[in-house]
N, C-alpha and C. Protein backbone atom coordinates (compact mmCIF):
# COMPACT_ATOMS: atom_id res chain seq x y z
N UNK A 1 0.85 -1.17 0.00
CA UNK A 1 0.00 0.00 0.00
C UNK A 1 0.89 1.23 0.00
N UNK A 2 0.89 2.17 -0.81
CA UNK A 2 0.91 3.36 -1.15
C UNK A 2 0.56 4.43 -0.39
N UNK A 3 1.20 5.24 1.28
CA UNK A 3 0.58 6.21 1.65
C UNK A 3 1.54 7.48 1.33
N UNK A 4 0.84 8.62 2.26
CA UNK A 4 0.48 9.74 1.70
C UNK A 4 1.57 10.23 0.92
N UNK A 5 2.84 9.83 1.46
CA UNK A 5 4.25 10.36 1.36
C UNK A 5 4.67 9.29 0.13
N UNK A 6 4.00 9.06 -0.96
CA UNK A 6 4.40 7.89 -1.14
C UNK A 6 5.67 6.79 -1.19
N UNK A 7 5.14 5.76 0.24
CA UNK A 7 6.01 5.29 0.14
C UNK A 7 5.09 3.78 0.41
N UNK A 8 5.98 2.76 -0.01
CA UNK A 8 5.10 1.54 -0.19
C UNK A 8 5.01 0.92 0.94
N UNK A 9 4.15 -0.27 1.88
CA UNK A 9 4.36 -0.69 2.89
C UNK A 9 3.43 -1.89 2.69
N UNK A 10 3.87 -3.23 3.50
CA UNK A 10 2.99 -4.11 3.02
C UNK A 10 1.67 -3.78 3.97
N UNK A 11 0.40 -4.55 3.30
CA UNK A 11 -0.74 -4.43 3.26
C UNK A 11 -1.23 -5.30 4.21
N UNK A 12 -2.03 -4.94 5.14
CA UNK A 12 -2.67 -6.61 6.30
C UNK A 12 -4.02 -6.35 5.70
N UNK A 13 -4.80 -7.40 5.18
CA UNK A 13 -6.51 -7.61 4.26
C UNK A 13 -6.83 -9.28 4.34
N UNK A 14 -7.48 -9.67 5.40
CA UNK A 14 -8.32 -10.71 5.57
C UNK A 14 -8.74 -11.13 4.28
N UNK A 15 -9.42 -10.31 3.53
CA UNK A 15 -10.74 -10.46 2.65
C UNK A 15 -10.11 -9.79 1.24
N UNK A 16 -8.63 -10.23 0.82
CA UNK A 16 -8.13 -9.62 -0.54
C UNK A 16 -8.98 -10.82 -1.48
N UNK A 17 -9.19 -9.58 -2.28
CA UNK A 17 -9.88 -10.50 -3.55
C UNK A 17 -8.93 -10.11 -5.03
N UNK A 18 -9.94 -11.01 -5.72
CA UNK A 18 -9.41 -10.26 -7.24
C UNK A 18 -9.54 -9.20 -8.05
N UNK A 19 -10.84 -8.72 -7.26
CA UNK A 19 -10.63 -6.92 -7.74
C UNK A 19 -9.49 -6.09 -7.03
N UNK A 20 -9.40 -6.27 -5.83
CA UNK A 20 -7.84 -6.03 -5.24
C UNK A 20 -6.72 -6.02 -6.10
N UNK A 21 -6.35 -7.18 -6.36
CA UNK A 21 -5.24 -8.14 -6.99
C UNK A 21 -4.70 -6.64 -8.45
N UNK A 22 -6.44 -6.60 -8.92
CA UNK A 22 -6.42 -6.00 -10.35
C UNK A 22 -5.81 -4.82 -10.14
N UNK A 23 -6.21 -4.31 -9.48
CA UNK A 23 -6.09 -2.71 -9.28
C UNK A 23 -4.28 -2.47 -8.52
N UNK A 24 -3.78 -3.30 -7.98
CA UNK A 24 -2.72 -3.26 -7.60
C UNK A 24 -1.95 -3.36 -8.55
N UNK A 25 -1.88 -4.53 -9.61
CA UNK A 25 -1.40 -4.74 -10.52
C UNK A 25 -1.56 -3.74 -11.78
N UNK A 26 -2.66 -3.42 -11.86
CA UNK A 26 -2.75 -1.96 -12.81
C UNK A 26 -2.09 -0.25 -12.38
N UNK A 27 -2.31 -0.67 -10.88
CA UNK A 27 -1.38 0.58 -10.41
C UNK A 27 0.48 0.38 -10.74
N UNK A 28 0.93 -0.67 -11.04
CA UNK A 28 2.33 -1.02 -10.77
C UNK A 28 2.73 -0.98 -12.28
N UNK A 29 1.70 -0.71 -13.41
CA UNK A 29 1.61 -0.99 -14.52
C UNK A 29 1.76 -2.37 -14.81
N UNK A 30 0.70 -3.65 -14.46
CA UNK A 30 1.12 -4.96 -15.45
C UNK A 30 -0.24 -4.87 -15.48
N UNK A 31 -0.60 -5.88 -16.82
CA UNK A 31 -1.97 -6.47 -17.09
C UNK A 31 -2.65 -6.94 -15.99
N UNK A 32 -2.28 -7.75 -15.27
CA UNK A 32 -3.72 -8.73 -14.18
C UNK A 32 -2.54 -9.33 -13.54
N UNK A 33 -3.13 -9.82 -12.00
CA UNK A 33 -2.60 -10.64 -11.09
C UNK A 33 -2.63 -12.42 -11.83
N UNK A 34 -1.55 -13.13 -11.38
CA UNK A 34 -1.76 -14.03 -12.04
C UNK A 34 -2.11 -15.12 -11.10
N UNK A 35 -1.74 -14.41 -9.58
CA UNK A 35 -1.98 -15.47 -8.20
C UNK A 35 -2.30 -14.24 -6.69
N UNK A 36 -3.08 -14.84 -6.32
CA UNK A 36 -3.45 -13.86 -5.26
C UNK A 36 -3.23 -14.68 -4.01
N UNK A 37 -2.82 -14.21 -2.89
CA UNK A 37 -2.49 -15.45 -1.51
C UNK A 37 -2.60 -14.43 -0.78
N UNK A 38 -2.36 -15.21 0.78
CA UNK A 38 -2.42 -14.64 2.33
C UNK A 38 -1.20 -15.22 2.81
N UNK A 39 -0.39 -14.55 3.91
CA UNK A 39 0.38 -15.04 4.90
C UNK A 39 0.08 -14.36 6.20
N UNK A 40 0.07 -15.29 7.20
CA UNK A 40 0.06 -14.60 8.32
C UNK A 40 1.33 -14.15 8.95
N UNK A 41 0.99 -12.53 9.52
CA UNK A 41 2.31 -11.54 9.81
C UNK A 41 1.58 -11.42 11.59
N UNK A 42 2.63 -10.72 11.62
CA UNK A 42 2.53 -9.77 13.23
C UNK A 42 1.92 -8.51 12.57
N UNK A 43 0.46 -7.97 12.77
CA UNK A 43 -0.14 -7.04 12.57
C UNK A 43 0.40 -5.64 12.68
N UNK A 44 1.39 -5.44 13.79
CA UNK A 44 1.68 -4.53 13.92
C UNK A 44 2.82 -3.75 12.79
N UNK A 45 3.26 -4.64 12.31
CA UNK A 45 4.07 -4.61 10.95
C UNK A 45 3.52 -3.77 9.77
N UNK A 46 2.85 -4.08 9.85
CA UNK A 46 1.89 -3.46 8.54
C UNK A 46 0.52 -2.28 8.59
N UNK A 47 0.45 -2.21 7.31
CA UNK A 47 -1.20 -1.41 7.75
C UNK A 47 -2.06 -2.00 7.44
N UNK A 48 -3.02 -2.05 8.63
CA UNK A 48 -4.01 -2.87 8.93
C UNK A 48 -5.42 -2.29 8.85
N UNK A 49 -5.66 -2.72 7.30
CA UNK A 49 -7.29 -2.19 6.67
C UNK A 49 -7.62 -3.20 5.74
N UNK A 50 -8.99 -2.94 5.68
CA UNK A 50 -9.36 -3.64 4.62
C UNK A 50 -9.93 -2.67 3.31
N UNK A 51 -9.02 -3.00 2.28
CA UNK A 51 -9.17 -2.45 0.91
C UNK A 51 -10.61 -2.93 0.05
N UNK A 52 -11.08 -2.31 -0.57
CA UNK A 52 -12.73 -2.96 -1.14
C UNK A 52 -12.56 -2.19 -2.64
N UNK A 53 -11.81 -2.93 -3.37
CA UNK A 53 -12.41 -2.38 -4.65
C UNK A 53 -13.03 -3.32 -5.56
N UNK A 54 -13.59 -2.32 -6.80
CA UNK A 54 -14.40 -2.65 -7.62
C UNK A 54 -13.63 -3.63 -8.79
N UNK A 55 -12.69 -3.10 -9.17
CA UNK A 55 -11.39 -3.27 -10.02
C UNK A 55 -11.59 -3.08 -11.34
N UNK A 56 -12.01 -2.03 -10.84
CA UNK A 56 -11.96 -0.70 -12.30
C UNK A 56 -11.13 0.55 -11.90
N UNK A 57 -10.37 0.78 -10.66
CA UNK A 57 -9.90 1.47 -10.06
C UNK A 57 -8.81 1.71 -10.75
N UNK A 58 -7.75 3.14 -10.91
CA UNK A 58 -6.85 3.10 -11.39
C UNK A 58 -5.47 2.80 -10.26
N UNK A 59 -6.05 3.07 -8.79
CA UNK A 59 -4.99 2.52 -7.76
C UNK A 59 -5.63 2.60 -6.21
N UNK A 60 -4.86 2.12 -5.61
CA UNK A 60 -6.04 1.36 -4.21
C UNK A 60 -6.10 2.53 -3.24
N UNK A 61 -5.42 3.75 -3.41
CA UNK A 61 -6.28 4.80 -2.75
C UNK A 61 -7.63 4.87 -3.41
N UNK A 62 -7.80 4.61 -4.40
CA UNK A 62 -9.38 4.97 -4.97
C UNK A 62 -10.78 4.26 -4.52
N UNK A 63 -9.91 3.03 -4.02
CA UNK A 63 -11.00 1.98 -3.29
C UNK A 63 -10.94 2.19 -1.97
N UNK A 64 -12.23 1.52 -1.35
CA UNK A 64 -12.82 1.77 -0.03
C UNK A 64 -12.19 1.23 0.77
N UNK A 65 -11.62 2.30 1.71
CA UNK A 65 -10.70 1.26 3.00
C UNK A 65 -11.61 1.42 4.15
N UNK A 66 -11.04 0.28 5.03
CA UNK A 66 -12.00 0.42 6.86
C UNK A 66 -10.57 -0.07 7.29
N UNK A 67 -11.24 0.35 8.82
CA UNK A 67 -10.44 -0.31 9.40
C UNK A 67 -10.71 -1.90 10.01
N UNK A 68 -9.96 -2.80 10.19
CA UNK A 68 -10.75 -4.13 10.62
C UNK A 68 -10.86 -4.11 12.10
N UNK A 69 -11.84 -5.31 12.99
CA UNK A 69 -11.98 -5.47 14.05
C UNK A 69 -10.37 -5.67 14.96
N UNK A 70 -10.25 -5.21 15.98
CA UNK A 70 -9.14 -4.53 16.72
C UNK A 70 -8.57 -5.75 16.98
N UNK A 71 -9.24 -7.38 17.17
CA UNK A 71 -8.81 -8.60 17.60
C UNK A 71 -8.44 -9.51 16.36
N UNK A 72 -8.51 -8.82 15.03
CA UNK A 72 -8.50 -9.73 13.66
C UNK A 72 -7.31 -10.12 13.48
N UNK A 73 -7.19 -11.69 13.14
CA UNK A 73 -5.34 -12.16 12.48
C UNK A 73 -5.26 -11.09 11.76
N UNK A 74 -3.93 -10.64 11.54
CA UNK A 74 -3.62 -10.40 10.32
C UNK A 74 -3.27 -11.08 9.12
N UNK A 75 -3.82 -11.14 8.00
CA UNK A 75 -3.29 -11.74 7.14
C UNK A 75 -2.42 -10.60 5.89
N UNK A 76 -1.00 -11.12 5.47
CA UNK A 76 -0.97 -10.30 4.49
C UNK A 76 -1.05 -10.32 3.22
N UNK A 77 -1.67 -9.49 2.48
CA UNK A 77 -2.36 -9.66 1.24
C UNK A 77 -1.09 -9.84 0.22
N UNK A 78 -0.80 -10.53 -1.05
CA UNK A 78 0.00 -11.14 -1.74
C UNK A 78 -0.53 -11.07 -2.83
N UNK A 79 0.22 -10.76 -3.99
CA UNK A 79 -0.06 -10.62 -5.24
C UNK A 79 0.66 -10.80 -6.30
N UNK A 80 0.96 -11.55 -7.42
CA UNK A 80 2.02 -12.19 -8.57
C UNK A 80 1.20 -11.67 -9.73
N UNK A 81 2.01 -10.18 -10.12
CA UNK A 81 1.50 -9.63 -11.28
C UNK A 81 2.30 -10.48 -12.45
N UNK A 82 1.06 -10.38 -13.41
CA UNK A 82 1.77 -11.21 -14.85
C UNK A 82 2.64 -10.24 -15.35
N UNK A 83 3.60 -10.61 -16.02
CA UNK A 83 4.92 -10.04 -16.40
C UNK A 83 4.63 -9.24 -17.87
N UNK A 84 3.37 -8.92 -18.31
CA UNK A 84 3.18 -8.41 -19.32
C UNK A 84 2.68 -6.91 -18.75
N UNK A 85 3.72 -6.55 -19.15
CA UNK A 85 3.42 -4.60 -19.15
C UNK A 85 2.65 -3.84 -20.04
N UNK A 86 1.65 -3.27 -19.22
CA UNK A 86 0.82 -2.44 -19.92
C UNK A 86 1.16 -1.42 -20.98
């Protein structure tokens, strides 16, 4: 994830999907995710929201963040963009 200053940091998202996946991968410039996964981290590591996009987004500030319940694993969100550049 991308904040204000931009600088990148990994992402904690229970609930990453493939509109996620897309929009990450279109922000980084590649076509589409080719594998989407979870690992579990130490929460405090990361930033801990859940991202909600549509994946028509041009980058994941544009999609809906929350914050998650204060007791949630973290999982961290994972993504294998295909190697074809937009």
């Amino acid at each position: 994830m991308c904040n204000s200053d931009g600088v990148w940091s990994p992402l904690c998202d229970n609930e990453w999907t493939q509109e996620d996946a897309t929009v990450v991968c279109r922000e980084l410039g590649y076509r589409e995710p080719k594998s989407v996964r979870y690992e579990t981290i130490n929460k405090t590591m990361v930033n801990a929201t859940h991202i909600s996009c549509r994946g028509n987004e041009t980058a994941l500030r544009d999609c809906v963040s929350t914050e998650p319940p204060v007791n949630a694993v973290c999982q961290l969100a994972l993504v294998d963009c295909s190697p074809d550049v937009t």
